[in-house]
Protein backbone atom coordinates (compact mmCIF):
# COMPACT_ATOMS: atom_id res chain seq x y z
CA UNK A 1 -3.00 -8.51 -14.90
CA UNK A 2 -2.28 -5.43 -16.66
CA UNK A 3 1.22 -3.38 -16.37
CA UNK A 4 -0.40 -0.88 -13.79
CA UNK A 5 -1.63 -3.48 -11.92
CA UNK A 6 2.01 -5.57 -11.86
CA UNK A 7 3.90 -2.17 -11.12
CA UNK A 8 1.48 -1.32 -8.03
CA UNK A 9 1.80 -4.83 -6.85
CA UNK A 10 5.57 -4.15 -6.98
CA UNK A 11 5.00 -1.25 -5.31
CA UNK A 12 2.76 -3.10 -2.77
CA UNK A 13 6.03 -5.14 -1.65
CA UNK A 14 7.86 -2.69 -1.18
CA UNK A 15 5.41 -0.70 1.30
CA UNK A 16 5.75 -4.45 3.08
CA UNK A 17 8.81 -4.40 3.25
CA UNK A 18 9.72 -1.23 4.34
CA UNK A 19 6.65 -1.58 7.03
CA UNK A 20 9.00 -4.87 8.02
CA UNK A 21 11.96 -2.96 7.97
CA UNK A 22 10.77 -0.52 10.69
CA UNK A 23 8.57 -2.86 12.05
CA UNK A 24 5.55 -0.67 11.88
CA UNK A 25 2.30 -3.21 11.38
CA UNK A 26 -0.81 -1.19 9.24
CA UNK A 27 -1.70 0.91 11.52
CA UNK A 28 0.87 3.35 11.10
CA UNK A 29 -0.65 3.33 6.99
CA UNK A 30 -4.14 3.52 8.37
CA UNK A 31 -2.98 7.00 10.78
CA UNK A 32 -1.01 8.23 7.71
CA UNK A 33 -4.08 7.89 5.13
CA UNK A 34 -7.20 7.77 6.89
CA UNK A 35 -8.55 4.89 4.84
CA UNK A 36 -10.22 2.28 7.18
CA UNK A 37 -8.42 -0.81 8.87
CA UNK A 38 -9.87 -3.13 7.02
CA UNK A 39 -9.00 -1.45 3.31
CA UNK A 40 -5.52 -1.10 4.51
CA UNK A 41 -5.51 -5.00 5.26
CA UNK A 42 -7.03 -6.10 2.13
CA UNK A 43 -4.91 -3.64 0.21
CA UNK A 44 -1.57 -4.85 1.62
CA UNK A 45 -2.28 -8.51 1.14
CA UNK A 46 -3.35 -7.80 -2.01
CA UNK A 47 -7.20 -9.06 -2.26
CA UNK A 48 -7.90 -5.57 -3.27
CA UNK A 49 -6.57 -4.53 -6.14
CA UNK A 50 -6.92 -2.51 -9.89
CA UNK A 51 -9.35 -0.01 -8.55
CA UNK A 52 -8.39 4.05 -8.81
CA UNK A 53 -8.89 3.29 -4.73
CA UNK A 54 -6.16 0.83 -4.18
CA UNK A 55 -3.67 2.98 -6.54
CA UNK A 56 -4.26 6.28 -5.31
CA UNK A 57 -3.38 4.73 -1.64
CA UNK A 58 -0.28 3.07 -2.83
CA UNK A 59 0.87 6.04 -4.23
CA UNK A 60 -0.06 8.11 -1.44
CA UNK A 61 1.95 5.72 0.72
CA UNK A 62 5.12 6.02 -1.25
CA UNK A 63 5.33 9.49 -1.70
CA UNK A 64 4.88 9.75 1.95
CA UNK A 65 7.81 7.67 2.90
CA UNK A 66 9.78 8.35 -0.06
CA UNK A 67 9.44 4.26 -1.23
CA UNK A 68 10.93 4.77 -4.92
């Protein structure tokens, strides 16, 4: 796994967990991005992953709510 990939996994917890926190499930993330339900649910268990895809919707995510 390269370093990208590690630090948007990181960053892929703490979408959970701020998702848990609120307790918002993924549809809130599939309202905010548009991206389909089914993306959203692979994304955020983490079967999809590395792709320009997967990265620009975690980043999109934490910008969005501010998750540093």
């Amino acid at each position: 796994m390269s370093e990208i990939e590690k630090n948007m996994d990181a960053q892929r917890l703490k979408i959970k967990a701020y998702l848990d926190e609120k307790k918002w499930g993924n549809g809130a993330l599939v309202r905010l991005t548009g991206y389909n339900k089914g993306d959203v649910s692979s994304i955020m268990s983490g079967k999809m992953y590395g792709t320009p895809y997967v990265n620009n919707f975690i980043t999109m995510v934490c910008e969005a709510y501010g998750i540093k």
